[in-house]
N, C-alpha and C. Protein backbone atom coordinates (compact mmCIF):
# COMPACT_ATOMS: atom_id res chain seq x y z
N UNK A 1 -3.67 -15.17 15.26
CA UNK A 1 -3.37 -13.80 14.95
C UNK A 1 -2.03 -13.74 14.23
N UNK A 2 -2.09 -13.11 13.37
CA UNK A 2 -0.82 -13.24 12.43
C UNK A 2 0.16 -12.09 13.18
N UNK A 3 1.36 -12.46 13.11
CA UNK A 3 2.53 -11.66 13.39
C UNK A 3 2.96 -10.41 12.50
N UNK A 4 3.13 -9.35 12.78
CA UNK A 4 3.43 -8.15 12.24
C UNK A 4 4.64 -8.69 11.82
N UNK A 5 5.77 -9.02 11.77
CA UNK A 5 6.84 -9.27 11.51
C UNK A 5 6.39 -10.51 10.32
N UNK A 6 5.75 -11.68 10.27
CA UNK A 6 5.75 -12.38 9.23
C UNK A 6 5.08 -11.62 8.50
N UNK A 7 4.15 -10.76 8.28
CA UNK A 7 3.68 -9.79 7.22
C UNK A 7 4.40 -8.91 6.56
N UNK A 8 5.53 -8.59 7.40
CA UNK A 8 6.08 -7.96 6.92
C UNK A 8 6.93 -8.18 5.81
N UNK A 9 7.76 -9.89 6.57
CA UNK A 9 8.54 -10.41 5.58
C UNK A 9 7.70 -10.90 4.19
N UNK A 10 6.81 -11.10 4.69
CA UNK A 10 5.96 -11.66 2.98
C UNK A 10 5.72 -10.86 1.97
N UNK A 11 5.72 -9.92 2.60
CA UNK A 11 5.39 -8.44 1.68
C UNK A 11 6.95 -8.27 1.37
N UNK A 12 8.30 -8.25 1.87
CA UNK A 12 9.70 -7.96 1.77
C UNK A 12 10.09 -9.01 0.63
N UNK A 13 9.16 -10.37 0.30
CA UNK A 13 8.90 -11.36 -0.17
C UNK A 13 8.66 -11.14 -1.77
N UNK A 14 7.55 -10.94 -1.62
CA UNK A 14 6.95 -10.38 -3.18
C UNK A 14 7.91 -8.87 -3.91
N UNK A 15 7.93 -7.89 -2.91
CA UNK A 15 9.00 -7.11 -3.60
C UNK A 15 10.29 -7.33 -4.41
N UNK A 16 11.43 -8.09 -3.53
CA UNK A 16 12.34 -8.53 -4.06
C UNK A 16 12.07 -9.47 -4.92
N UNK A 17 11.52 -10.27 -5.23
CA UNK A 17 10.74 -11.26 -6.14
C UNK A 17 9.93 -11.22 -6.91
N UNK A 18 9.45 -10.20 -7.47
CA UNK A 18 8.27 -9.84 -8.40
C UNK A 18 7.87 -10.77 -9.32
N UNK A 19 9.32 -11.74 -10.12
CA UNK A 19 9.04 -12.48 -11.13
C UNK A 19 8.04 -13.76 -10.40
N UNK A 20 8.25 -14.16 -9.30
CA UNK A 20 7.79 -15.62 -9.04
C UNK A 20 5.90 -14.83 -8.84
N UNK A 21 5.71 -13.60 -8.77
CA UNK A 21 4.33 -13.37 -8.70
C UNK A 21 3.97 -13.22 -9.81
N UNK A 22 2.75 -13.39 -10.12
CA UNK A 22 1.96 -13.39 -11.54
C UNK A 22 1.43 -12.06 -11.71
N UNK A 23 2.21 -11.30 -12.14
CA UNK A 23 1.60 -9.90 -12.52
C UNK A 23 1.31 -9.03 -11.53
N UNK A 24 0.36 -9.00 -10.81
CA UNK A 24 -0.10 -8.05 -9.91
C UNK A 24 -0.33 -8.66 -8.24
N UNK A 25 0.00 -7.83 -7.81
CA UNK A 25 -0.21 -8.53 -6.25
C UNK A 25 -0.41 -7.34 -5.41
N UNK A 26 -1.67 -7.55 -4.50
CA UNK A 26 -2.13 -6.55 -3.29
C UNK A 26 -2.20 -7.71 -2.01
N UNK A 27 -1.69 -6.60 -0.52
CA UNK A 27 -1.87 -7.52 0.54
C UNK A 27 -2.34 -6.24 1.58
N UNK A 28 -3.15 -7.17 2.22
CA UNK A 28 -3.82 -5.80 3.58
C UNK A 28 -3.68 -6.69 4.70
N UNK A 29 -3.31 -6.27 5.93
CA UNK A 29 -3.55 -6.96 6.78
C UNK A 29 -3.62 -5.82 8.20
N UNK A 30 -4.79 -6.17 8.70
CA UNK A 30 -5.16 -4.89 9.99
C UNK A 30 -5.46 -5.71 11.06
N UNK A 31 -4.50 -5.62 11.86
CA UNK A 31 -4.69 -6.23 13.45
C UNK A 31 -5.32 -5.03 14.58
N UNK A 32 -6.39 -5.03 14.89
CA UNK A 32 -6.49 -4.05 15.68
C UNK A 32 -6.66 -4.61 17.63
N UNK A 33 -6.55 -4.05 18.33
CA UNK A 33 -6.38 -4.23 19.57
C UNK A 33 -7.10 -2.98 20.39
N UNK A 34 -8.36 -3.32 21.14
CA UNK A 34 -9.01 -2.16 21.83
C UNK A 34 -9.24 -2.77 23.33
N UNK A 35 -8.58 -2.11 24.29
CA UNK A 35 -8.92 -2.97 25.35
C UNK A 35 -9.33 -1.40 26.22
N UNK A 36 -10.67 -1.89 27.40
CA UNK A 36 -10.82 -0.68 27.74
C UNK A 36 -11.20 -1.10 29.59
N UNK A 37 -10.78 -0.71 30.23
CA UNK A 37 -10.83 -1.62 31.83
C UNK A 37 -11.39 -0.42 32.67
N UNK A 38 -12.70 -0.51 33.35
CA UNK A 38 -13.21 0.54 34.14
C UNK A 38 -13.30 -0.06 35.31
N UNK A 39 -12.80 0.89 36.63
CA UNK A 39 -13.42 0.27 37.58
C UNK A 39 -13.79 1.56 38.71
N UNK A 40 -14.91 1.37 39.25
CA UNK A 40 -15.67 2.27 39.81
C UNK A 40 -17.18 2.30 39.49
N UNK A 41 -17.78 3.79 39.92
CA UNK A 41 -19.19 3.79 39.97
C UNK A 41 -19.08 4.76 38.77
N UNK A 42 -20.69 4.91 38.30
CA UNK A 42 -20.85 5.71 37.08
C UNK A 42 -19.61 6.21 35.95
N UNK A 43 -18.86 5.08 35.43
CA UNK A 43 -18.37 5.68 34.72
C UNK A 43 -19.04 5.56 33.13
N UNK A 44 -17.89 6.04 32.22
CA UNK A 44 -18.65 6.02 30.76
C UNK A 44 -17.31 5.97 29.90
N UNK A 45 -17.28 5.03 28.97
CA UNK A 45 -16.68 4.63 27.98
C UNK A 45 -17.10 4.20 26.59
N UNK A 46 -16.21 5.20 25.73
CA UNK A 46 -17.33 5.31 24.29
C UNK A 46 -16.09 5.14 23.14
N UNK A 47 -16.03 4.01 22.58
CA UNK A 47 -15.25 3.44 21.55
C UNK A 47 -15.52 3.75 20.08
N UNK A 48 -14.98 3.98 19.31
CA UNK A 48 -15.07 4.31 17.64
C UNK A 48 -13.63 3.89 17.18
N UNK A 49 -13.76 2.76 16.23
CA UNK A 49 -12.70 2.49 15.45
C UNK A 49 -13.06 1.94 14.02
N UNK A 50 -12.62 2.54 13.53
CA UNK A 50 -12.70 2.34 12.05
C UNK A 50 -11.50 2.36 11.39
N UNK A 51 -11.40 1.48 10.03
CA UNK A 51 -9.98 1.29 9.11
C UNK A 51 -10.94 1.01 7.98
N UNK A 52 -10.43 1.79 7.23
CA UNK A 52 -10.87 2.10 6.19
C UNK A 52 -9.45 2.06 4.69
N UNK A 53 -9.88 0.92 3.75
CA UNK A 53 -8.43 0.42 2.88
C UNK A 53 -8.90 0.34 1.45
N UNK A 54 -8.23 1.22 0.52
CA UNK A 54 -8.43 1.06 -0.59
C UNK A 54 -7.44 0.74 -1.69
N UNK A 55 -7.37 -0.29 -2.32
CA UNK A 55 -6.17 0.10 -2.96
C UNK A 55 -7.15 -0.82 -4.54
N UNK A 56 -6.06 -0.28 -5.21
CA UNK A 56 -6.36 -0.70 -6.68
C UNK A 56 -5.53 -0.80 -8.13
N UNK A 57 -5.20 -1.36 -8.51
CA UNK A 57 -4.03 -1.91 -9.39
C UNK A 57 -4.23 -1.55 -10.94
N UNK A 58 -3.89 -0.87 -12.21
CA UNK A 58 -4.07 -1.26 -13.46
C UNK A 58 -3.28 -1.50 -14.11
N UNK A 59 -3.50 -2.18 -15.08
CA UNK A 59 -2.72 -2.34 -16.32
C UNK A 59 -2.49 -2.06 -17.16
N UNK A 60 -2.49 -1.85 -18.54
CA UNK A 60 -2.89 -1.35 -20.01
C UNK A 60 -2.12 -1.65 -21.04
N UNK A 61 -1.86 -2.29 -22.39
CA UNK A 61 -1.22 -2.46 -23.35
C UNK A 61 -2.03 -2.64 -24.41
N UNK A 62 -1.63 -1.56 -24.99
CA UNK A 62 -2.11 -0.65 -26.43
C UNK A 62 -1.80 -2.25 -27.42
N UNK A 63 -2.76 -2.44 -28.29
CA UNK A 63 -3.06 -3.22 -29.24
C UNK A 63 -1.39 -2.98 -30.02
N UNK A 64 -0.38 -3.66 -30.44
CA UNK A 64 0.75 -3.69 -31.28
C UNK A 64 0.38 -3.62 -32.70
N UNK A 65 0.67 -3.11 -33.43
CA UNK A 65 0.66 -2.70 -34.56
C UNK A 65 1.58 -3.68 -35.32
N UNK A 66 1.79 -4.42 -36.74
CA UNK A 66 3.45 -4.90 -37.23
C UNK A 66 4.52 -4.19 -37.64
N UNK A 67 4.06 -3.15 -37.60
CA UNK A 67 5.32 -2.26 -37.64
C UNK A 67 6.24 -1.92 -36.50
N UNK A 68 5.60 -2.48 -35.18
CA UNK A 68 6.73 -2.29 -33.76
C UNK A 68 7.06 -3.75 -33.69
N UNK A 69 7.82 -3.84 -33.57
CA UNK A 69 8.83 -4.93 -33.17
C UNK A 69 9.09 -5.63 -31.87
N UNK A 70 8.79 -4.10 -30.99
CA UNK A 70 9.36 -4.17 -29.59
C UNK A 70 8.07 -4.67 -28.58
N UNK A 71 7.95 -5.62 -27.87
CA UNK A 71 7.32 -5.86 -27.13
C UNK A 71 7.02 -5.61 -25.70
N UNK A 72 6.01 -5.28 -25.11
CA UNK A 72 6.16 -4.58 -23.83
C UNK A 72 6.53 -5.63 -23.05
N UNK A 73 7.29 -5.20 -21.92
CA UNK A 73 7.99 -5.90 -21.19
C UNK A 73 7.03 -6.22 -19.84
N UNK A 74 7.43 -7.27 -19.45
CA UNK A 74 6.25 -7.86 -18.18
C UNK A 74 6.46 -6.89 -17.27
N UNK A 75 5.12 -6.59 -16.45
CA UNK A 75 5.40 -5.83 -15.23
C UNK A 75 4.78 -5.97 -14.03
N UNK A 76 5.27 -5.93 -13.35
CA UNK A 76 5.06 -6.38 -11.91
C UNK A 76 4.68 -5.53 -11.07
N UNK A 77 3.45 -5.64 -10.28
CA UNK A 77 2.65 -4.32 -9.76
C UNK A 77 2.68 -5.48 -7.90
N UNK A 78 3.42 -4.36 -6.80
CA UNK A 78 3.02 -5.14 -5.47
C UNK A 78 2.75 -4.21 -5.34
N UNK A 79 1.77 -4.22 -3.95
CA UNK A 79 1.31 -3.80 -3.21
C UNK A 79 1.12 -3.99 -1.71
N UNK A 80 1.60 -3.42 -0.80
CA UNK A 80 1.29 -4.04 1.00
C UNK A 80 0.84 -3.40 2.02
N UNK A 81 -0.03 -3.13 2.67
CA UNK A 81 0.15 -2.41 4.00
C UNK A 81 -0.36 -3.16 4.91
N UNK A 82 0.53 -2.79 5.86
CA UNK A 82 0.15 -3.59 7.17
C UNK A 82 -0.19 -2.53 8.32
N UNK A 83 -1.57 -2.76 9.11
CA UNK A 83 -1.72 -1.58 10.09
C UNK A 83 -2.17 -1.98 11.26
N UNK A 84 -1.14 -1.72 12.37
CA UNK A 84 -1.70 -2.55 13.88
C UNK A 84 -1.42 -1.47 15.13
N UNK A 85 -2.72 -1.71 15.19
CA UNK A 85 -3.59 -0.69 16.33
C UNK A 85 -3.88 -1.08 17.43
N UNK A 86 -3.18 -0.76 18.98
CA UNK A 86 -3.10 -0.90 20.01
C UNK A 86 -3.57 -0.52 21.11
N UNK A 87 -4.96 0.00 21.39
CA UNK A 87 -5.23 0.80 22.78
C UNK A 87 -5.90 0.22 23.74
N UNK A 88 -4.81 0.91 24.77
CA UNK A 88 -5.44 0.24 25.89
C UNK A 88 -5.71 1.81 26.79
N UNK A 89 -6.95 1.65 27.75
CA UNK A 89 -7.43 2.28 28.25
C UNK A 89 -8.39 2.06 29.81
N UNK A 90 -7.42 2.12 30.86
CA UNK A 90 -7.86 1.51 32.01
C UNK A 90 -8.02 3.23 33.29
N UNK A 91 -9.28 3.27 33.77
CA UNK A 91 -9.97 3.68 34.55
C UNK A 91 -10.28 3.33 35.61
N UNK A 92 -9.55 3.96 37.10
CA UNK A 92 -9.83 3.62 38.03
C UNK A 92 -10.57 4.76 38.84
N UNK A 93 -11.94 4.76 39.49
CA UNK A 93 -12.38 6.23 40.10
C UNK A 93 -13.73 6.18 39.61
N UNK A 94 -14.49 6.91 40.42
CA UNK A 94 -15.84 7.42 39.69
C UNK A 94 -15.98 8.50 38.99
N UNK A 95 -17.46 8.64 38.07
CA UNK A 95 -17.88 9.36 37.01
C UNK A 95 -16.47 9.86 36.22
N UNK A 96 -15.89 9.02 35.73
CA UNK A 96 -14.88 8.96 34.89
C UNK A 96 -15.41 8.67 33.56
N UNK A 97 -14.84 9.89 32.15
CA UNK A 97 -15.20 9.60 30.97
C UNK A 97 -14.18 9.61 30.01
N UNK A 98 -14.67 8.52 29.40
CA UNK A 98 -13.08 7.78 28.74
C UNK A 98 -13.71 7.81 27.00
N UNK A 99 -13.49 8.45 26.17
CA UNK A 99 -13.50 8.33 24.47
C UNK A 99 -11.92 7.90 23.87
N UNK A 100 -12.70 7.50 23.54
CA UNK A 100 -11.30 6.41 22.34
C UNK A 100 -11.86 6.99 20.92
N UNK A 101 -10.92 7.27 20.01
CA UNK A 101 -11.54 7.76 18.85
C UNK A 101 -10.43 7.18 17.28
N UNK A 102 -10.84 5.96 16.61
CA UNK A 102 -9.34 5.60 16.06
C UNK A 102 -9.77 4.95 14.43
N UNK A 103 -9.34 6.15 14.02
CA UNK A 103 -9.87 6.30 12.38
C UNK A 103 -8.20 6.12 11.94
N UNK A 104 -8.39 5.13 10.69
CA UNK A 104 -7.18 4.61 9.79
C UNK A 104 -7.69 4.70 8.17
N UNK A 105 -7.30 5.30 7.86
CA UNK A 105 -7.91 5.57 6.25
C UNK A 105 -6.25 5.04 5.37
N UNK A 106 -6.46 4.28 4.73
CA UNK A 106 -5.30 3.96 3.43
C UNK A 106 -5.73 3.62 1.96
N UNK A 107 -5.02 4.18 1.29
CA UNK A 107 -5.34 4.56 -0.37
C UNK A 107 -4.48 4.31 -1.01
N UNK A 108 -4.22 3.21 -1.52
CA UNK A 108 -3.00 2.90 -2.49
C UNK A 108 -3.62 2.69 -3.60
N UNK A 109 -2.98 3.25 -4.94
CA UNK A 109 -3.37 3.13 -6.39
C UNK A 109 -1.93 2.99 -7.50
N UNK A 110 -1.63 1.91 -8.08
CA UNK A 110 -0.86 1.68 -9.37
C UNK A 110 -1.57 1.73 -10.49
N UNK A 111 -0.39 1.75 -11.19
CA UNK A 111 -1.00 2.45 -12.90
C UNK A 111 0.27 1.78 -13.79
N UNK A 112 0.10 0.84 -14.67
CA UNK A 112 1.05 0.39 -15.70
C UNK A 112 0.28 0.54 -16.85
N UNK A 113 1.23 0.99 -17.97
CA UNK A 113 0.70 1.24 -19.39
C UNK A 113 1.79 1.23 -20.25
N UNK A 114 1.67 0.40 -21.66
CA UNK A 114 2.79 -0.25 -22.08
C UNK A 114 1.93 0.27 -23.53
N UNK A 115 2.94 0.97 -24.67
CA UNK A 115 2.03 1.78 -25.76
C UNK A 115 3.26 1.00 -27.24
């Protein structure tokens, strides 16, 4: 299981450093943790977890003409999220009802364009 803290630094990694990455860089990393402990008669425990991650990177440089001179300059696109999800949920007693409900939605989008 990877460490939240070394993810972090790797991602703290590529930021300050953009040049040693090749252009574009995305990192996801989702640790999740569901622990659920019943003890007794008739109980009920009902789990839903979902993470849901989108991300997406572009580029663009317009065809140069010889009349510009100036060349677009390299650019460096990071990207990171790190998301760590922890529940614990312990039940002691009868007809006890326990829902856990653990929705993570992330949407990251870059855009470079060099004219």
């Amino acid at each position: 299981m990877l460490k939240k803290s070394l993810v972090l630094g790797v991602l703290a990694a590529m930021t300050l450093a953009p040049a040693a990455f090749a252009g574009q860089t995305q990192g996801n990393t989702t640790v999740t943790t569901i622990e659920a402990g019943v003890s007794g008669n008739r109980n009920n425990t009902n789990i839903n977890n979902r993470t849901n991650v989108g991300q997406s990177q572009s580029k663009y440089e317009a065809r140069r003409v010889k009349r510009h001179r100036s060349k677009c300059a390299g650019v460096s696109q990071t990207q990171g999220n790190v998301t760590d999800t922890a529940i614990n949920a312990g039940v002691v007693g009868n007809r006890n009802n326990t829902r856990i409900n653990n929705v993570t939605n992330v949407r990251q989008a870059q855009s470079a364009a060099c004219y």
